[in-house]
C-alpha atoms as a PDB file:
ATOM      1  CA  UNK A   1      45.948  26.087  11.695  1.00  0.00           C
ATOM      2  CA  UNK A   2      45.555  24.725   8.407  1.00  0.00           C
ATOM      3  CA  UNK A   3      45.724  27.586   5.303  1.00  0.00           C
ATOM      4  CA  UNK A   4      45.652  27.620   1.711  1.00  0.00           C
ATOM      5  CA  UNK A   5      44.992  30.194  -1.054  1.00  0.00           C
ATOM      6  CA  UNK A   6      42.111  30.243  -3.675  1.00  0.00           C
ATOM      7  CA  UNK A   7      41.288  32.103  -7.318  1.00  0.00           C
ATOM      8  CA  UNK A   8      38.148  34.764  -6.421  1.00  0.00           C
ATOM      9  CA  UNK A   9      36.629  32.638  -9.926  1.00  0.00           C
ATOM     10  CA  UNK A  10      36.818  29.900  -7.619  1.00  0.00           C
ATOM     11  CA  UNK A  11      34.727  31.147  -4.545  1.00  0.00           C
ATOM     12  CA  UNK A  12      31.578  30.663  -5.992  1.00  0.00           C
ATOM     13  CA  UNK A  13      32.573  27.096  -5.748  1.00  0.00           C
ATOM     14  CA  UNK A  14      33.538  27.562  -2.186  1.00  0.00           C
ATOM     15  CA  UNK A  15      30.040  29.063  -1.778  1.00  0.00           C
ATOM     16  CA  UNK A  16      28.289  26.339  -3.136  1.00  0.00           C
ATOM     17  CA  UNK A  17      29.708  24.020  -1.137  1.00  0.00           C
ATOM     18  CA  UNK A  18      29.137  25.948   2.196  1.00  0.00           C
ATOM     19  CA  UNK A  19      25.748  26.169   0.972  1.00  0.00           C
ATOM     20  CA  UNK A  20      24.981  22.851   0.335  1.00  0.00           C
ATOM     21  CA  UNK A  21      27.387  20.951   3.105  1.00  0.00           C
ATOM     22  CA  UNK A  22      26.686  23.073   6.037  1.00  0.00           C
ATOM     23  CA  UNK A  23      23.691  23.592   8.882  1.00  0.00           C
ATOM     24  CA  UNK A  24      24.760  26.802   9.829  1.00  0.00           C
ATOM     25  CA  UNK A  25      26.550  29.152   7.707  1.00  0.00           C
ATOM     26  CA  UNK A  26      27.105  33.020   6.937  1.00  0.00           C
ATOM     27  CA  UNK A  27      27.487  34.906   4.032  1.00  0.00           C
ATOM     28  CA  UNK A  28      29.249  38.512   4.775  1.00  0.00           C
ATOM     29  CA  UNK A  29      29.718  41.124   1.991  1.00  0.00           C
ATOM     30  CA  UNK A  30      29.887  44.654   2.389  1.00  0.00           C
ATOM     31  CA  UNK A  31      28.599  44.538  -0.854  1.00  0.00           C
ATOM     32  CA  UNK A  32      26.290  41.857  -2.295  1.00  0.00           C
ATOM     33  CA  UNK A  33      24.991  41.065  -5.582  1.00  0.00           C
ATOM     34  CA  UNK A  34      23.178  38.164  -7.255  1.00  0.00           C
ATOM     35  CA  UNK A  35      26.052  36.386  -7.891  1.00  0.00           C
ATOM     36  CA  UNK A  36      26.514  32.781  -9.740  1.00  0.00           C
ATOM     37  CA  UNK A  37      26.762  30.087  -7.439  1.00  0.00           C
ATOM     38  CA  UNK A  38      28.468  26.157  -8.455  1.00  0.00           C
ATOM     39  CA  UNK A  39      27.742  23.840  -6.472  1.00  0.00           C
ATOM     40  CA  UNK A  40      29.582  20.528  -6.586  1.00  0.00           C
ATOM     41  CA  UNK A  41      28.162  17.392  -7.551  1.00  0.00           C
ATOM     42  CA  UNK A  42      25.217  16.075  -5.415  1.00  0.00           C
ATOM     43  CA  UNK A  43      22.116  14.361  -5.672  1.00  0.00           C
ATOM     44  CA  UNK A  44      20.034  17.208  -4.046  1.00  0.00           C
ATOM     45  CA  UNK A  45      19.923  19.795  -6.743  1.00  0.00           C
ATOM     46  CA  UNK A  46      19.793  19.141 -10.591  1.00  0.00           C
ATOM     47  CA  UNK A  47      21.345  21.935 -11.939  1.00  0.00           C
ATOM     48  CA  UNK A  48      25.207  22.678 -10.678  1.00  0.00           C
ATOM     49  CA  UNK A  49      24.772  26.857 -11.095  1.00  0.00           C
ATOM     50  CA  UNK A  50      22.142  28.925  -9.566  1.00  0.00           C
ATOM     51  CA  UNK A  51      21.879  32.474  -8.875  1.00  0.00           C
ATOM     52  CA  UNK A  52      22.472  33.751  -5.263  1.00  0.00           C
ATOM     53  CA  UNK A  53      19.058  34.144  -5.150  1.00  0.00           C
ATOM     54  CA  UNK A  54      17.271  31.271  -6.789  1.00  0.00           C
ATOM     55  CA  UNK A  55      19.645  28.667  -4.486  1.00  0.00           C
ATOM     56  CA  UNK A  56      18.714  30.104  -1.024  1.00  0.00           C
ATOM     57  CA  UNK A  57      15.500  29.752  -1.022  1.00  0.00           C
ATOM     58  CA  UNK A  58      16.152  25.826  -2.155  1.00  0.00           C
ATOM     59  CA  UNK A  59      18.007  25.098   0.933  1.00  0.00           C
ATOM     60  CA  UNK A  60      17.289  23.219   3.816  1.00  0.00           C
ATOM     61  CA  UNK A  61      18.861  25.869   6.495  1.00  0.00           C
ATOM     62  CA  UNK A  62      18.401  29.009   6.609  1.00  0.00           C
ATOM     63  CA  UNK A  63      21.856  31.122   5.912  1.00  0.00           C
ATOM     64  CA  UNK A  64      22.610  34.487   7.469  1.00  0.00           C
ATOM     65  CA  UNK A  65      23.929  36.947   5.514  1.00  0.00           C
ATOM     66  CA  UNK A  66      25.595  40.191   6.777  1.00  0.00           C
ATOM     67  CA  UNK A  67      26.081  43.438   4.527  1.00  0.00           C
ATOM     68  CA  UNK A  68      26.616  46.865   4.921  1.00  0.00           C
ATOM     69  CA  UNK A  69      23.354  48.282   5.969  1.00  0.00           C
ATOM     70  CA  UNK A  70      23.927  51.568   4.295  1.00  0.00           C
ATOM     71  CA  UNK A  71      25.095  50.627   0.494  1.00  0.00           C
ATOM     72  CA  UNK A  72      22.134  50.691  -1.695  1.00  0.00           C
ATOM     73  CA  UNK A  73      23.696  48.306  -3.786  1.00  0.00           C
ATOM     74  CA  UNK A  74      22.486  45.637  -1.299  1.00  0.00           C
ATOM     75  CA  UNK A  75      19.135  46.463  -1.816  1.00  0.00           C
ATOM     76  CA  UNK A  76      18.485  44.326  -4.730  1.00  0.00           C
ATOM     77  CA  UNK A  77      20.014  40.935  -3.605  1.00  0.00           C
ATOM     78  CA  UNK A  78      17.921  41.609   0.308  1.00  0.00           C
ATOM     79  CA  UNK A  79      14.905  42.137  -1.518  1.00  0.00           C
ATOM     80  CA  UNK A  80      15.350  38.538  -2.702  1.00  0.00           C
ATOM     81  CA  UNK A  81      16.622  36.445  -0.108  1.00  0.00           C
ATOM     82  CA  UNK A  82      15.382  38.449   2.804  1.00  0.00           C
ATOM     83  CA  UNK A  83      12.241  35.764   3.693  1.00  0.00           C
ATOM     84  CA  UNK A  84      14.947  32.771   3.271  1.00  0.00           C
ATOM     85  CA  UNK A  85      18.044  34.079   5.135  1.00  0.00           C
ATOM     86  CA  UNK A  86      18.514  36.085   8.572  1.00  0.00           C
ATOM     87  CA  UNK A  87      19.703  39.306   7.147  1.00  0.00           C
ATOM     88  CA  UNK A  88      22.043  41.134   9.355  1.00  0.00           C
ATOM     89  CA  UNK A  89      22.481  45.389   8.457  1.00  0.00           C
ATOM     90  CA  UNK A  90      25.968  46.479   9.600  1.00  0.00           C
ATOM     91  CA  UNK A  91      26.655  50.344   9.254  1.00  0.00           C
ATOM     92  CA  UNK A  92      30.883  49.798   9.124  1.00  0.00           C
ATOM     93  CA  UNK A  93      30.626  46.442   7.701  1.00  0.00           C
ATOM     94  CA  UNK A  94      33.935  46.273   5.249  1.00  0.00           C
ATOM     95  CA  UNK A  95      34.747  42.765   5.957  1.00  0.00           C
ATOM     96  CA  UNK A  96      34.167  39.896   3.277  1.00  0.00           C
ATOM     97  CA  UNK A  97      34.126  36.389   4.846  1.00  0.00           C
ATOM     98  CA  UNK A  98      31.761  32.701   4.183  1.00  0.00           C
ATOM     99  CA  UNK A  99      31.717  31.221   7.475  1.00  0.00           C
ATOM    100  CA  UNK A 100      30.544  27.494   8.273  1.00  0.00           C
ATOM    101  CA  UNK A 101      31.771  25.587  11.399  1.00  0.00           C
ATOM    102  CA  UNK A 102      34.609  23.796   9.701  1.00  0.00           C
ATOM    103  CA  UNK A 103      36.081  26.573   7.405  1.00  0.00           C
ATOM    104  CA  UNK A 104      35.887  30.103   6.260  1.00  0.00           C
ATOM    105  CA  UNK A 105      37.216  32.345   3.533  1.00  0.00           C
ATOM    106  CA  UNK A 106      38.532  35.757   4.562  1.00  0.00           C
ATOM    107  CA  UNK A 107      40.011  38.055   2.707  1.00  0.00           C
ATOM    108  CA  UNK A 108      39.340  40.706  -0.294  1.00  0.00           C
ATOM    109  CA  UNK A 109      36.758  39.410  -2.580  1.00  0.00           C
ATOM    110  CA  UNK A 110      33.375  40.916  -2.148  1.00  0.00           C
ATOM    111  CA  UNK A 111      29.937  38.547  -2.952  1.00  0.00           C
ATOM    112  CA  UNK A 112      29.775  40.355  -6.442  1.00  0.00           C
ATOM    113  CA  UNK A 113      30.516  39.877 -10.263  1.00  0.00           C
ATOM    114  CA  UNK A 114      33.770  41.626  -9.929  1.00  0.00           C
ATOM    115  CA  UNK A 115      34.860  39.651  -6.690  1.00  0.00           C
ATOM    116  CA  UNK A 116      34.155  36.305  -7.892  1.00  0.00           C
ATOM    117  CA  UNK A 117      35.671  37.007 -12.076  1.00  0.00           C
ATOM    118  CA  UNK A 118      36.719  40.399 -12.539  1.00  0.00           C
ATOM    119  CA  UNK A 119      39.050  41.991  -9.639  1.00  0.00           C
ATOM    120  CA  UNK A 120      42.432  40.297  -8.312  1.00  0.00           C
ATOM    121  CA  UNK A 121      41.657  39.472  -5.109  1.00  0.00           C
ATOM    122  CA  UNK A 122      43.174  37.825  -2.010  1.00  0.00           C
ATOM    123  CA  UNK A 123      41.635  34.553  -0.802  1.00  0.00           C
ATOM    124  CA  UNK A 124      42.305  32.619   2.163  1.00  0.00           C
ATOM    125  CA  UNK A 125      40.515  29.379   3.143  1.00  0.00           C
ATOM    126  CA  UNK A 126      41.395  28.728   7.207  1.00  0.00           C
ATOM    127  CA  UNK A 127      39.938  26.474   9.633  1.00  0.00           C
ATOM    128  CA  UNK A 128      37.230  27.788  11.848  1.00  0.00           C
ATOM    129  CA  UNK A 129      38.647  27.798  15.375  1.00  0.00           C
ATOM    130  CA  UNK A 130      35.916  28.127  17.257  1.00  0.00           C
ATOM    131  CA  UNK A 131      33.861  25.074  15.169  1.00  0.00           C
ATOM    132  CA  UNK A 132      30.775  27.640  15.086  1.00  0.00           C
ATOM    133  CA  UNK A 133      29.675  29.881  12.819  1.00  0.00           C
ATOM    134  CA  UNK A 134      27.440  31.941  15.166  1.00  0.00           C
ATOM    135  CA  UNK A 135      30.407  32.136  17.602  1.00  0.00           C
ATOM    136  CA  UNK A 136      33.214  33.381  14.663  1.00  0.00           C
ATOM    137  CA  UNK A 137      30.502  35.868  14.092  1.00  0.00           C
ATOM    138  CA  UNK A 138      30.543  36.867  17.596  1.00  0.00           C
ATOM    139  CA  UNK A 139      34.097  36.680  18.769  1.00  0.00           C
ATOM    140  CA  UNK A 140      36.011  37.984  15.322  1.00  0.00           C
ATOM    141  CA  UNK A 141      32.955  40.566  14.273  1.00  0.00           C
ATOM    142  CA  UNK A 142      31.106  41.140  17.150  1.00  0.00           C
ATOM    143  CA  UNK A 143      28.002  40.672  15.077  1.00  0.00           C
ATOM    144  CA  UNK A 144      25.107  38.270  17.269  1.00  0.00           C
ATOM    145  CA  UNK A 145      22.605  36.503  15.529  1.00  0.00           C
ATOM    146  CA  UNK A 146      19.908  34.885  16.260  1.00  0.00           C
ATOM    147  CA  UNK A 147      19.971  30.711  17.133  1.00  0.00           C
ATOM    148  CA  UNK A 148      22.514  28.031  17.946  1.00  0.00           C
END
């Protein structure tokens, strides 16, 4: 399995491009916030930076994204996304992961201002094994959601 490490400052990149490369992909934060997202050069979008919540809504998919169901702090960024994304609630969610069928990062960084600038966190981009993002959901979270 392929491996390699990654800044937090640069997973908004990382996001981006999951965002804008992928069918199928997952967002999971035990906490979320209305983070910046840069996306790489592309002749899709005209600007390369877009809040969390101004870029989903632009896509062509339809992301999930997975928080802890019981932080309030999540409130804000579901209230924005929630017609544009499958939202998934998870009571013991602590994991922090941006799944698509090639790749994913795991590791420390939350979806927030302080994961993606602020904190010292540990970030790990690894290939997907199981070449699906509903089935890495399934088989490393036991979280289902809903389609292929």
């Amino acid at each position: 399995m392929k491996a390699f490490s990654l800044d937090s400052d640069s997973l908004s990149y990382f996001l981006g491009y999951t965002l804008l490369h992928y069918d199928r992909q997952a967002i999971v934060s035990a906490w979320m916030s209305d983070v910046e997202v840069k996306l790489p050069v592309n002749n899709q979008f005209d600007e390369r930076r877009y809040r969390l919540s101004e870029l989903i809504p632009k896509l062509e998919t339809e992301p999930t994204v997975v928080i802890n169901s019981t932080e309030s702090h999540n409130e804000y960024i579901v209230s924005r996304v929630k017609d544009h994304a499958e939202i998934i609630g998870v009571d013991d969610l602590h994991a922090k992961a941006i799944i698509s069928r090639e790749a994913l990062y795991a590791g420390s960084a939350n979806i927030t201002q302080r994961g993606f600038g602020v904190n010292r966190e540990l970030c790990k981009i690894v290939e997907n094994e199981y070449h699906s993002t509903t089935e890495y959901l399934k088989r490393e979270l036991g979280i289902n959601r809903k389609g292929p």
